[in-house]
C-alpha atoms as a PDB file:
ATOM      1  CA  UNK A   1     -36.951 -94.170 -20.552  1.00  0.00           C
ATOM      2  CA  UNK A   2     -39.373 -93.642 -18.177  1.00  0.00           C
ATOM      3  CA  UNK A   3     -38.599 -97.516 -16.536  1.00  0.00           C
ATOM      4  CA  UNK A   4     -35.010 -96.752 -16.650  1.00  0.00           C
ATOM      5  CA  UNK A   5     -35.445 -93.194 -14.448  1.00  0.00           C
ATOM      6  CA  UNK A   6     -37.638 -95.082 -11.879  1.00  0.00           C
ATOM      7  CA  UNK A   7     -35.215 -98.288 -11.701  1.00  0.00           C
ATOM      8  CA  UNK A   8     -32.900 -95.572 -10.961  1.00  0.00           C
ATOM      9  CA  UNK A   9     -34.880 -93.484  -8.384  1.00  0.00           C
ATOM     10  CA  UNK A  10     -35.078 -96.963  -6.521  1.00  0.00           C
ATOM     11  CA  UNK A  11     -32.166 -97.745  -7.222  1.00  0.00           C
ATOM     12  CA  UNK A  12     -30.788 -94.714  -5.248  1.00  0.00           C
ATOM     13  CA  UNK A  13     -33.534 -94.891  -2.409  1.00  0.00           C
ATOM     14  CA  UNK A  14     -32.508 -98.766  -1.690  1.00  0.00           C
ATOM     15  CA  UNK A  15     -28.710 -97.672  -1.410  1.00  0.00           C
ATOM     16  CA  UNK A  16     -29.546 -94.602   1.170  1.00  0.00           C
ATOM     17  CA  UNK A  17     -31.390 -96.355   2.865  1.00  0.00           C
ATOM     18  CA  UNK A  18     -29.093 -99.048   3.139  1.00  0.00           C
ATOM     19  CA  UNK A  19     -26.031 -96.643   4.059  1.00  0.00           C
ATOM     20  CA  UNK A  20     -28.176 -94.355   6.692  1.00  0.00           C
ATOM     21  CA  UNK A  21     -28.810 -98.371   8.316  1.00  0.00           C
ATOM     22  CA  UNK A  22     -24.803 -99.084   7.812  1.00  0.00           C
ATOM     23  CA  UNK A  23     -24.514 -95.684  10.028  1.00  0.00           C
ATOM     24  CA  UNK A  24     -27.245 -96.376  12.433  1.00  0.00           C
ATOM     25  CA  UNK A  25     -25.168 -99.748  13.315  1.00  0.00           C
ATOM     26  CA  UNK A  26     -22.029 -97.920  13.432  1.00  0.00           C
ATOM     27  CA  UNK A  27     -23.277 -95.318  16.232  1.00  0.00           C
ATOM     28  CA  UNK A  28     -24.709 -97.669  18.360  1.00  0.00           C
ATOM     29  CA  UNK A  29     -21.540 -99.166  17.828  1.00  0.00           C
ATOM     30  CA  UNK A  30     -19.810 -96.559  18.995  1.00  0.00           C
ATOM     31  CA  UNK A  31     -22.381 -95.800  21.877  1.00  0.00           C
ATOM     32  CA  UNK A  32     -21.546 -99.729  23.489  1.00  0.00           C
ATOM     33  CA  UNK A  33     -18.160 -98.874  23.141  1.00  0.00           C
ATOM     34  CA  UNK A  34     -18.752 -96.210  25.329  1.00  0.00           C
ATOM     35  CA  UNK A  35     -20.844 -98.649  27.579  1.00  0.00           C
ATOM     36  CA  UNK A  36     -18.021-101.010  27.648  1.00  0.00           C
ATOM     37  CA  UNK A  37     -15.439 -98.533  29.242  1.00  0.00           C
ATOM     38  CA  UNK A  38     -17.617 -97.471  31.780  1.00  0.00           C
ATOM     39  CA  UNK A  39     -18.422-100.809  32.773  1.00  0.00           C
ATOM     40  CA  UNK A  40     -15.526-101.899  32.310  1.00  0.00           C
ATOM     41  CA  UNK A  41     -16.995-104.773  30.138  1.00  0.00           C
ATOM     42  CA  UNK A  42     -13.338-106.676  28.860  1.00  0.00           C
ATOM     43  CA  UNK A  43     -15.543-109.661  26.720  1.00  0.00           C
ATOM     44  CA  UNK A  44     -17.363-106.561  24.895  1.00  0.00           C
ATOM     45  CA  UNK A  45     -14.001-104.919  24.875  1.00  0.00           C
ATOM     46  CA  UNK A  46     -12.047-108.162  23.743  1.00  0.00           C
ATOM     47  CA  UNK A  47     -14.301-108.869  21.033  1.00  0.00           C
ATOM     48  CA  UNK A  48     -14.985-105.080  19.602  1.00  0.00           C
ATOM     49  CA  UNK A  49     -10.719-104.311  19.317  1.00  0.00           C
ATOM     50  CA  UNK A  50      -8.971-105.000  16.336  1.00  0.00           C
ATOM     51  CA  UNK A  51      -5.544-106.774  17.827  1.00  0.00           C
ATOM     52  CA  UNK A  52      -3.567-103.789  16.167  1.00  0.00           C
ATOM     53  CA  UNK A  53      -6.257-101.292  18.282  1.00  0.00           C
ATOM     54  CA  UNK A  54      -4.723 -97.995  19.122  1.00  0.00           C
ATOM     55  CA  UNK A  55      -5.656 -95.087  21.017  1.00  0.00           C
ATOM     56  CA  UNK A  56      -4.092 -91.877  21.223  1.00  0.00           C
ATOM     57  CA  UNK A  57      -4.947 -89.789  24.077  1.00  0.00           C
ATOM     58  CA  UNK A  58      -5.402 -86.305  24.725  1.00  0.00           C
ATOM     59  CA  UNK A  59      -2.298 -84.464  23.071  1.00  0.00           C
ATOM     60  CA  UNK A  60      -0.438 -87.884  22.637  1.00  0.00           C
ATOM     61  CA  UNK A  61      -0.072 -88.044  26.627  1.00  0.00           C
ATOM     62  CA  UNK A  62      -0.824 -91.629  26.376  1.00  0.00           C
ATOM     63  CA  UNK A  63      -0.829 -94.486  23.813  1.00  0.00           C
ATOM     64  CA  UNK A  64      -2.601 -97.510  24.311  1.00  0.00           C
ATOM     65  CA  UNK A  65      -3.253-100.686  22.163  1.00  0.00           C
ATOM     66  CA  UNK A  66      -5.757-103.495  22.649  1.00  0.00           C
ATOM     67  CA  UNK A  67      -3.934-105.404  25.778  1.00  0.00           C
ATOM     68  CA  UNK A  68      -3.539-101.635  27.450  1.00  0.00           C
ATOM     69  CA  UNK A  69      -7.536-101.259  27.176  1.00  0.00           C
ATOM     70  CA  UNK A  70      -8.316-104.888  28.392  1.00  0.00           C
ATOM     71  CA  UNK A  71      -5.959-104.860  31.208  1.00  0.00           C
ATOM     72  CA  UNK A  72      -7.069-102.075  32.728  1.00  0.00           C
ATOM     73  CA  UNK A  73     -10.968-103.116  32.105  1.00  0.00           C
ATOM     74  CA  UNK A  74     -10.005-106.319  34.477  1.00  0.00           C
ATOM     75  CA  UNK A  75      -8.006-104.393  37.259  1.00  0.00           C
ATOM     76  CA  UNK A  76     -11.204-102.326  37.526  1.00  0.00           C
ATOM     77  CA  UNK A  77     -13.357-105.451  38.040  1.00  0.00           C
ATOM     78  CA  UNK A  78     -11.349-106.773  40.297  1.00  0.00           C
ATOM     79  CA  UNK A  79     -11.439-103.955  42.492  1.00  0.00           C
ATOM     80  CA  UNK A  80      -9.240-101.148  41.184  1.00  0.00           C
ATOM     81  CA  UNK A  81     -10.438 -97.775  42.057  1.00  0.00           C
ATOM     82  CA  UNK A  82     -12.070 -95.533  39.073  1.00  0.00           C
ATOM     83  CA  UNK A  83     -13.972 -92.634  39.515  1.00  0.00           C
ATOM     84  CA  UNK A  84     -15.726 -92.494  35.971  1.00  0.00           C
ATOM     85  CA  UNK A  85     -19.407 -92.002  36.624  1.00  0.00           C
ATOM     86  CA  UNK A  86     -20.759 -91.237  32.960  1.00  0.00           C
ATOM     87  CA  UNK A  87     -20.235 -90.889  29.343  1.00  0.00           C
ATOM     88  CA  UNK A  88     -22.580 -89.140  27.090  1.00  0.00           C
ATOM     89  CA  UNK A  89     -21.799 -89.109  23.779  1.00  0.00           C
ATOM     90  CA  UNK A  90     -23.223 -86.236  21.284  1.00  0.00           C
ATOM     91  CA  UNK A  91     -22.877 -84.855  17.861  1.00  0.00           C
ATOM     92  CA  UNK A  92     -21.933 -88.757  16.052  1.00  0.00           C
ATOM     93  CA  UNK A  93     -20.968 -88.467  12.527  1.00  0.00           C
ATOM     94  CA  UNK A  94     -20.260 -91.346  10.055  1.00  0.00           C
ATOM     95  CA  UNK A  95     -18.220 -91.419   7.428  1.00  0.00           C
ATOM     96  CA  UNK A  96     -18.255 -95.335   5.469  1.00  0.00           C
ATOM     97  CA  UNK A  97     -16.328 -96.036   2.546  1.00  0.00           C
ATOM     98  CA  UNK A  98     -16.407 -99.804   1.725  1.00  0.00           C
ATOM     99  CA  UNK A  99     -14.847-101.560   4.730  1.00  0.00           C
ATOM    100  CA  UNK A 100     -14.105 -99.001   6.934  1.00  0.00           C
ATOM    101  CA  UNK A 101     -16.431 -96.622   9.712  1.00  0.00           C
ATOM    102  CA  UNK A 102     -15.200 -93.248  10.257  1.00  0.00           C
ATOM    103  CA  UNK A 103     -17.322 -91.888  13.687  1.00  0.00           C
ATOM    104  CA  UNK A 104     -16.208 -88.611  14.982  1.00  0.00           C
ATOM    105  CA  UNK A 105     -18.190 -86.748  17.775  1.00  0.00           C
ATOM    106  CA  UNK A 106     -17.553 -85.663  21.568  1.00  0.00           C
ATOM    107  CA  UNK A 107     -18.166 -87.527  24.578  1.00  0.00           C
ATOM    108  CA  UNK A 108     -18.511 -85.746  27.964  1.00  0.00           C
ATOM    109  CA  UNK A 109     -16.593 -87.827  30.595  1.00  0.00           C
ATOM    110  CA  UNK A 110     -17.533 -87.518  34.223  1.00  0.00           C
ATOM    111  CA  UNK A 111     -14.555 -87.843  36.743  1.00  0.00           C
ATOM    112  CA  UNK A 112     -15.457 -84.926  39.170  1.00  0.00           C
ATOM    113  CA  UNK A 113     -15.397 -82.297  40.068  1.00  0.00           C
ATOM    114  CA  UNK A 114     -16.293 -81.189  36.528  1.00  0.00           C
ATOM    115  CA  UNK A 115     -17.445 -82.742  33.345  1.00  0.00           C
ATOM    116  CA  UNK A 116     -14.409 -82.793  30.210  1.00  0.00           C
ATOM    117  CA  UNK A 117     -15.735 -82.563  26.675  1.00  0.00           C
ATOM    118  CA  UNK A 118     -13.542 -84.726  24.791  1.00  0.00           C
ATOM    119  CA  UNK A 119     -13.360 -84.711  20.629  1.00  0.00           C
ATOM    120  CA  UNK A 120     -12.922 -87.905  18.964  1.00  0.00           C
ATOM    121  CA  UNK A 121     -12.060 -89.541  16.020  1.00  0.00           C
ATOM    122  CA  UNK A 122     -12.609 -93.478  15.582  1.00  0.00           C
ATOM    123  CA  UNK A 123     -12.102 -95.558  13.067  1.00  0.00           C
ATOM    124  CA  UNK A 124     -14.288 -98.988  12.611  1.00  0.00           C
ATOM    125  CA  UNK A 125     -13.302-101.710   9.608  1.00  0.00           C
ATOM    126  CA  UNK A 126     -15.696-104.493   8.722  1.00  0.00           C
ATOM    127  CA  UNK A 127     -13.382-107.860   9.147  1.00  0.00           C
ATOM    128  CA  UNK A 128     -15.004-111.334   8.256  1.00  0.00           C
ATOM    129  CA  UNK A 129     -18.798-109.515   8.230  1.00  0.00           C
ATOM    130  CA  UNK A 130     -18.072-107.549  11.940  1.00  0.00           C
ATOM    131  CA  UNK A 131     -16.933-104.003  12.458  1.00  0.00           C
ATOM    132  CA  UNK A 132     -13.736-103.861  14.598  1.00  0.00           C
ATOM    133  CA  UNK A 133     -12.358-100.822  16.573  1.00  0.00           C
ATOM    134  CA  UNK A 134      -9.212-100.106  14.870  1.00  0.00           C
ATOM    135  CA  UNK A 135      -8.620 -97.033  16.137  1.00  0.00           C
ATOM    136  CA  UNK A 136      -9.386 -93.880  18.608  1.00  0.00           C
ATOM    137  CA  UNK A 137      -8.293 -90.694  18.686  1.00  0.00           C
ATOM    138  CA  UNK A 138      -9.328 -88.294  21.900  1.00  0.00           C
ATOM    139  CA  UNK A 139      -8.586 -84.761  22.730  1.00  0.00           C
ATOM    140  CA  UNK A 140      -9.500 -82.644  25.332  1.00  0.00           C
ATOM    141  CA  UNK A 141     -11.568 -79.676  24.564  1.00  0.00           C
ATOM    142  CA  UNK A 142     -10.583 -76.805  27.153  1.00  0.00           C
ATOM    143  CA  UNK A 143     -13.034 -74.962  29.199  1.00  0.00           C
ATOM    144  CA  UNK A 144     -14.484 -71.541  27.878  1.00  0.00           C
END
């Protein structure tokens, strides 16, 4: 009895440990995703999206999919104008069941003249051994 309750107890150590790791990998993730749109990095961005990647902006203003996200990633290194000077991230969650990364935080976007606090809501899935951005949801969250 005794063997069987400390098989178990490592049992259930190995597997935490295993999923807090799963969620490690998913936020920093999450974080180069962030990287990628302020460098504009389309190979990053290219290889992260799922090809049916949406993204639904603040209060369904805009909806863009994979080609939308790439495009503009290549306008801006070839010259385009964009005033995005940083994106912090804070506050990651993870949710994994099986193949799919749930990450939900906020990510303060710097345009000037003042800092937005966005909420999001992204969803990962693990395709052929590699998480893919399937999905992002962003809102807004209005000044105090």
């Amino acid at each position: 009895m005794k063997i069987l309750t400390a098989i178990s107890l490592l049992l259930f150590i190995s597997l935490s440990s295993f999923s807090q790791t799963d969620s490690q990998k998913i936020i920093a993730l999450d974080l180069a995703w962030e990287k990628a749109l302020l460098e504009s990095d389309v190979v990053f961005l290219e290889n992260l999206l799922s090809e049916d990647f949406i993204w639904v902006h603040d209060h369904a203003s805009l909806t863009d999919g994979k080609k939308e996200v790439v495009n503009r990633a290549k306008q801006i290194q070839a010259g385009q104008m964009d005033n995005t000077r940083k994106r912090i991230s804070r506050d990651q969650k993870v949710l994994i069941l099986e193949q799919t990364a749930i990450v939900s935080g906020f990510t303060v976007v710097d345009r000037g003249p003042t800092p937005t606090t966005y909420n999001y809501m992204r969803t990962y899935v693990k395709v052929e051994g590699q998480y893919k951005l399937l999905a992002n949801h962003t809102m807004a969250i209005p000044e105090e």
